[in-house]
C-alpha atoms as a PDB file:
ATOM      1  CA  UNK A   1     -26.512 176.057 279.261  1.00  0.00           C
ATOM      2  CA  UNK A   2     -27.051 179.952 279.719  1.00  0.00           C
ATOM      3  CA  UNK A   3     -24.638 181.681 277.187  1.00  0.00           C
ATOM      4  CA  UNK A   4     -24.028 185.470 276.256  1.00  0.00           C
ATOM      5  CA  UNK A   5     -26.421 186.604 272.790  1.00  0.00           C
ATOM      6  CA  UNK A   6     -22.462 187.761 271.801  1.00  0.00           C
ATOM      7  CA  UNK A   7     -22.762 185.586 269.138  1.00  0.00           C
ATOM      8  CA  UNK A   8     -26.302 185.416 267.929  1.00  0.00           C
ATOM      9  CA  UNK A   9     -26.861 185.186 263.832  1.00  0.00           C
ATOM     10  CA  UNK A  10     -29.093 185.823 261.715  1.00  0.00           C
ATOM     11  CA  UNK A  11     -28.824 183.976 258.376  1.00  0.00           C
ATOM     12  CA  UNK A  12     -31.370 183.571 255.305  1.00  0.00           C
ATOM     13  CA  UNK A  13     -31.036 182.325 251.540  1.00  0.00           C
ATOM     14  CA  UNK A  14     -34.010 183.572 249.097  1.00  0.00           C
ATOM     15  CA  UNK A  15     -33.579 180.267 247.844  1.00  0.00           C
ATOM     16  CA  UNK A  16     -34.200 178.404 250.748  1.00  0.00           C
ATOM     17  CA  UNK A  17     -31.512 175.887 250.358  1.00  0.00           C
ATOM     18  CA  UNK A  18     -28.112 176.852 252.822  1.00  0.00           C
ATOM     19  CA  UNK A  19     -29.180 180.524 254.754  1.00  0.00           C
ATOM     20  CA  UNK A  20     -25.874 182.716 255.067  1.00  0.00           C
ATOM     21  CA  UNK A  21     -25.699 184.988 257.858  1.00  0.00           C
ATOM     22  CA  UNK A  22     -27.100 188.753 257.438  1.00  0.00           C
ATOM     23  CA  UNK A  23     -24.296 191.473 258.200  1.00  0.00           C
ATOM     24  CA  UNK A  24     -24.814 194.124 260.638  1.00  0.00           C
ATOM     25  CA  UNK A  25     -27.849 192.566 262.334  1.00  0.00           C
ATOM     26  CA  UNK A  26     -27.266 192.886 266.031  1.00  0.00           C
ATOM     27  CA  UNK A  27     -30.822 191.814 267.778  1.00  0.00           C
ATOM     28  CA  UNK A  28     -33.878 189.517 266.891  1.00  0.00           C
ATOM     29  CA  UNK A  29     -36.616 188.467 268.551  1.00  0.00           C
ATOM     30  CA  UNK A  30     -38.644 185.451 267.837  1.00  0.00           C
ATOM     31  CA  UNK A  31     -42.239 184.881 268.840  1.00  0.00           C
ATOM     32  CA  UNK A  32     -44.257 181.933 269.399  1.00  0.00           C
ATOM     33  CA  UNK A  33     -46.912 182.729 270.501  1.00  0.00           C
ATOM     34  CA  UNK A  34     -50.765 180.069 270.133  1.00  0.00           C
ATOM     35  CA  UNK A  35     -53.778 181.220 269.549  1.00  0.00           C
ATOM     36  CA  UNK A  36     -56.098 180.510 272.129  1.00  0.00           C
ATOM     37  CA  UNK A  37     -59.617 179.039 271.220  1.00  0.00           C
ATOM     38  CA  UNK A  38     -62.335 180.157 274.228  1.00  0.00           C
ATOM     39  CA  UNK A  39     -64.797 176.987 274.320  1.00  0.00           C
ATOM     40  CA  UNK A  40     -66.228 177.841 277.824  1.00  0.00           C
ATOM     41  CA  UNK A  41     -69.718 176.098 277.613  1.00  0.00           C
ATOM     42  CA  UNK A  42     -72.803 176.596 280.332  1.00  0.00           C
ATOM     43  CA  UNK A  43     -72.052 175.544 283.779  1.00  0.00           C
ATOM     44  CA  UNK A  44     -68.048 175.944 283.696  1.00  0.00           C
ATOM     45  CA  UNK A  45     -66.946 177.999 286.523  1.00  0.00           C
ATOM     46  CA  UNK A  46     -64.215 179.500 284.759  1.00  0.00           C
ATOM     47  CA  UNK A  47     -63.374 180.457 280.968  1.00  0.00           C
ATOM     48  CA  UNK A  48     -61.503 177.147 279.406  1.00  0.00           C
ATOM     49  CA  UNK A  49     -59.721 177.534 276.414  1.00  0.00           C
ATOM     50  CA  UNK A  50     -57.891 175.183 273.949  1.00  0.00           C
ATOM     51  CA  UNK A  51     -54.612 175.503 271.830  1.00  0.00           C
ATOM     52  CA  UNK A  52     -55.235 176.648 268.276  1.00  0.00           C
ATOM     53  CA  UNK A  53     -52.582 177.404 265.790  1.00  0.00           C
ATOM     54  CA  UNK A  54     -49.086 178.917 266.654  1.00  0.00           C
ATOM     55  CA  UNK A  55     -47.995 181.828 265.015  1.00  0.00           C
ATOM     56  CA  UNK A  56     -44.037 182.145 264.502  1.00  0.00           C
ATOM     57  CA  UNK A  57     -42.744 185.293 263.782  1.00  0.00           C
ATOM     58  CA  UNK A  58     -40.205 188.224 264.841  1.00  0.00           C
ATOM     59  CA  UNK A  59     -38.427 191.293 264.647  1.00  0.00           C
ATOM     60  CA  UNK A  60     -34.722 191.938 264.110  1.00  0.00           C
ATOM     61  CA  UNK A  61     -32.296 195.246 264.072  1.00  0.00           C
ATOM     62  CA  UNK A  62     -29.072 196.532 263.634  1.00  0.00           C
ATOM     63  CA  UNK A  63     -27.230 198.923 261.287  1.00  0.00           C
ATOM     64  CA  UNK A  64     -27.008 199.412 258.118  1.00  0.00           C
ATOM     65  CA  UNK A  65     -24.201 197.920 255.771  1.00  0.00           C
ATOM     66  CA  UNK A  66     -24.196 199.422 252.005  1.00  0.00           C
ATOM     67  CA  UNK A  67     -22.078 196.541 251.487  1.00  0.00           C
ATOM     68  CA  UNK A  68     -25.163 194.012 252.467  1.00  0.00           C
ATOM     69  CA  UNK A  69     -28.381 194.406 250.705  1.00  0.00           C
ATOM     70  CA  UNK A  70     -30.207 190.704 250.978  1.00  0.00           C
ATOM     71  CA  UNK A  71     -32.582 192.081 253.975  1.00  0.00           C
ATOM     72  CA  UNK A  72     -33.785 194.769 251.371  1.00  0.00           C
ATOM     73  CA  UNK A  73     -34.009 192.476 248.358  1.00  0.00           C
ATOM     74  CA  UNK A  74     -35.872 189.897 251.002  1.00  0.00           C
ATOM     75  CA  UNK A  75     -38.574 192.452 250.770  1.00  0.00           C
ATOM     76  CA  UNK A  76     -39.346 192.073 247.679  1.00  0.00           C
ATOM     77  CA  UNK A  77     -39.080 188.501 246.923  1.00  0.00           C
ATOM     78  CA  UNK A  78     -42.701 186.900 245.867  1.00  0.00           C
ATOM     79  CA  UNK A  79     -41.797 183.586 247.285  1.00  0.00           C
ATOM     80  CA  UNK A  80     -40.696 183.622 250.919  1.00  0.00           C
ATOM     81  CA  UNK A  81     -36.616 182.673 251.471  1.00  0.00           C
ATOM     82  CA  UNK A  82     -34.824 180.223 254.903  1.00  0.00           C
ATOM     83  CA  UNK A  83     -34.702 182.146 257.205  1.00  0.00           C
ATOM     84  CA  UNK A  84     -32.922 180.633 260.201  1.00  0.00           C
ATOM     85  CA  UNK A  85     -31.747 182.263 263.527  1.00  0.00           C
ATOM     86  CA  UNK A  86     -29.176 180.787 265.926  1.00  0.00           C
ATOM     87  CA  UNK A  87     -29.149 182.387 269.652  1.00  0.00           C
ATOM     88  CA  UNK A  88     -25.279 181.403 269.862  1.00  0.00           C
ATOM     89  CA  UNK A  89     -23.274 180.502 267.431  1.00  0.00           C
ATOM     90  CA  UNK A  90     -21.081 178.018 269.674  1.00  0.00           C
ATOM     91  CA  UNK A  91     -24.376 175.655 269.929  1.00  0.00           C
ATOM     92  CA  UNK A  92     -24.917 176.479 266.414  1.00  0.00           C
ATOM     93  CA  UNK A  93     -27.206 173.144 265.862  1.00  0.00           C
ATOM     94  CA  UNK A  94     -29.646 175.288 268.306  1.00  0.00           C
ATOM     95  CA  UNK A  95     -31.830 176.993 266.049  1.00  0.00           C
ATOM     96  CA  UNK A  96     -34.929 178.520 264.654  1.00  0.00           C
ATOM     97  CA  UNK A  97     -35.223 177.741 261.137  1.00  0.00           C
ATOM     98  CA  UNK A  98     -37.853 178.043 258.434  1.00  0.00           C
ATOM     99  CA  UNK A  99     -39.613 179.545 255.328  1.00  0.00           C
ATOM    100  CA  UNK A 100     -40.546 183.341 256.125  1.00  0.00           C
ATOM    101  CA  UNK A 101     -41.631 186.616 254.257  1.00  0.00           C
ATOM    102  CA  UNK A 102     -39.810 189.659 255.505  1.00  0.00           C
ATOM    103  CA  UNK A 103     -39.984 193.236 256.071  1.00  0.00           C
ATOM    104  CA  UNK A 104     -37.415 196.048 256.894  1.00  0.00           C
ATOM    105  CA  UNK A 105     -37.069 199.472 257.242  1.00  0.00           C
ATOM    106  CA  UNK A 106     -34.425 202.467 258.207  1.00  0.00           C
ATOM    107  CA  UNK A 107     -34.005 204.388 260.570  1.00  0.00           C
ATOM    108  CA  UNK A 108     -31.446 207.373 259.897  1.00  0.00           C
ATOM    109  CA  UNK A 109     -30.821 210.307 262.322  1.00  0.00           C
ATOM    110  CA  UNK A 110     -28.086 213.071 262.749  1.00  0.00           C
ATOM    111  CA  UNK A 111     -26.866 211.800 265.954  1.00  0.00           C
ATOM    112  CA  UNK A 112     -26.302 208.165 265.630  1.00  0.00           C
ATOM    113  CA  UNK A 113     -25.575 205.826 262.781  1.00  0.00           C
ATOM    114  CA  UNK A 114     -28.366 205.173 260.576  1.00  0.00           C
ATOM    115  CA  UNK A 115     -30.409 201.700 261.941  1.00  0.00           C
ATOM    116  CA  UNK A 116     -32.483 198.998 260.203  1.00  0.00           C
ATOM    117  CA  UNK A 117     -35.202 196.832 262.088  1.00  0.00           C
ATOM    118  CA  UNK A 118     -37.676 194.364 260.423  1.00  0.00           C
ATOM    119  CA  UNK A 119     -40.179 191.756 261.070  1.00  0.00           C
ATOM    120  CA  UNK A 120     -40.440 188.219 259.256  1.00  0.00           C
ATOM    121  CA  UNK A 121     -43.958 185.851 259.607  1.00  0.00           C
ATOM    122  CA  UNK A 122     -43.735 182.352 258.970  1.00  0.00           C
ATOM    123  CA  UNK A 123     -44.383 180.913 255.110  1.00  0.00           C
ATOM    124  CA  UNK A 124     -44.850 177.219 256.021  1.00  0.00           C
ATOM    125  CA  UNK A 125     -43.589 175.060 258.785  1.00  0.00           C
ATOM    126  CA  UNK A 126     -40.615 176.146 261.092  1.00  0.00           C
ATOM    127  CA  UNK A 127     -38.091 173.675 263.306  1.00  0.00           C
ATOM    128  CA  UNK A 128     -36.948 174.534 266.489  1.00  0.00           C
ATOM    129  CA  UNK A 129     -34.148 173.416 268.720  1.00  0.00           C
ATOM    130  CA  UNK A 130     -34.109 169.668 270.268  1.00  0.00           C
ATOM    131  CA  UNK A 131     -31.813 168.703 272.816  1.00  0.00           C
ATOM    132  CA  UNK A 132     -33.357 165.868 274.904  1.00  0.00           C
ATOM    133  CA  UNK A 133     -31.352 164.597 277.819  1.00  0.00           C
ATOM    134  CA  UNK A 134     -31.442 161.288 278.924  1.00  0.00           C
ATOM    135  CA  UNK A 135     -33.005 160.822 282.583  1.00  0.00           C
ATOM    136  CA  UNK A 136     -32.212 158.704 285.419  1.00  0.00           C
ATOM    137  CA  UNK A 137     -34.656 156.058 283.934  1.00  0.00           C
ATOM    138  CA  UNK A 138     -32.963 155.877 280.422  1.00  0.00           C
ATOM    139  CA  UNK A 139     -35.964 158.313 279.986  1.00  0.00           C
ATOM    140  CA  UNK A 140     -35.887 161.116 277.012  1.00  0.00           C
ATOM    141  CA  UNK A 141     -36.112 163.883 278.817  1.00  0.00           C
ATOM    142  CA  UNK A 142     -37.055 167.912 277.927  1.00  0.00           C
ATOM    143  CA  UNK A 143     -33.824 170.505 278.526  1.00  0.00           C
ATOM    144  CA  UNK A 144     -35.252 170.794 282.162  1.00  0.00           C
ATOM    145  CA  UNK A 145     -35.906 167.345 283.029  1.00  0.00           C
ATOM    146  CA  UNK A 146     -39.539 167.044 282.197  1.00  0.00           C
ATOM    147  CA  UNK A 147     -40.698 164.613 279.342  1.00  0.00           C
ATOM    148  CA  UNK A 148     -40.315 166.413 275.941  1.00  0.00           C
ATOM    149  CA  UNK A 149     -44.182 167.461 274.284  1.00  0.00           C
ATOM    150  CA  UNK A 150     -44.877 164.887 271.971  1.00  0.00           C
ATOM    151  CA  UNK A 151     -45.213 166.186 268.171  1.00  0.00           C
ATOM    152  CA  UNK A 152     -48.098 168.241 267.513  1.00  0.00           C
ATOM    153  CA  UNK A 153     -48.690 168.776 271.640  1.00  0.00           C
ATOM    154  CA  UNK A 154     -50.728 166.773 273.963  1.00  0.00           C
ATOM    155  CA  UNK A 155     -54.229 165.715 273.380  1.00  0.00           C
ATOM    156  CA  UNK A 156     -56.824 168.038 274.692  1.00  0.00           C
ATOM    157  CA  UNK A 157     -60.308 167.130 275.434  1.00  0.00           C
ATOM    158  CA  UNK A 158     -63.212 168.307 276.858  1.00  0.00           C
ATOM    159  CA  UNK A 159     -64.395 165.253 279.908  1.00  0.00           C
END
């Protein structure tokens, strides 16, 4: 179901046990994106390529809040914290979640109130949401009625 980013969260615990949401955070951005291995041998009439690994990471931004330092003290933390991030907070079990090494910054000017933005990289492995549907077969099916990837992707090979 399409819903408003209204009530998008971030959240994050340095001790990577129960993540609490970050004040004054307004925007994120996650990316997943997979490296692409080129294997294109003699004779193939087009590159090929196969999946490699998949880097998860992001940016987020917002304002800052004196009263909310744990994106600054994320920055210096030598072990990386939970880091989870919910697109709406009424389908709250739809998340992002996972270990992740951060960065911020500020952004201050005279005509606007001062900003923070950041990026966080992924420190091990990451979950992402589920929500299989059952089919008209009794079929698990994807959120747009195509069978869900099995874990780790499908097998690619080279005939």
């Amino acid at each position: 179901m399409i819903k408003s980013g209204r009530y998008g969260e971030v959240l994050y615990d340095p001790l990577g046990i129960t993540p609490v949401a970050i004040a004054s955070i307004n925007k994120w951005k996650l990316s997943l994106k997979t490296d692409k291995i080129n294997v294109t041998c003699f004779g193939d009439e087009n590159k090929v390529y196969v999946p490699g690994l998949r880097d998860v990471s992001g940016t987020f931004s917002g304002f800052w809040n004196s009263d909310e330092l744990t994106l600054f003290e994320a920055t210096e933390a030598e072990v990386p914290g939970m880091l989870s991030l919910v697109p709406n907070t009424t389908e709250a079990t739809f998340k992002w979640s996972g270990l992740a090494y951060m960065d911020a910054e500020v952004d201050t000017g005279v005509e606007g109130a001062p900003a923070v933005a950041g990026t966080f990289m992924a420190a091990g492995p990451w979950t992402q949401p589920t929500g299989a549907v059952l089919g008209a077969d009794g079929q698990a099916r994807g959120r747009r009625g195509l069978p869900p990837v099995p874990p780790g992707g499908a097998a690619v090979g080279r005939g």
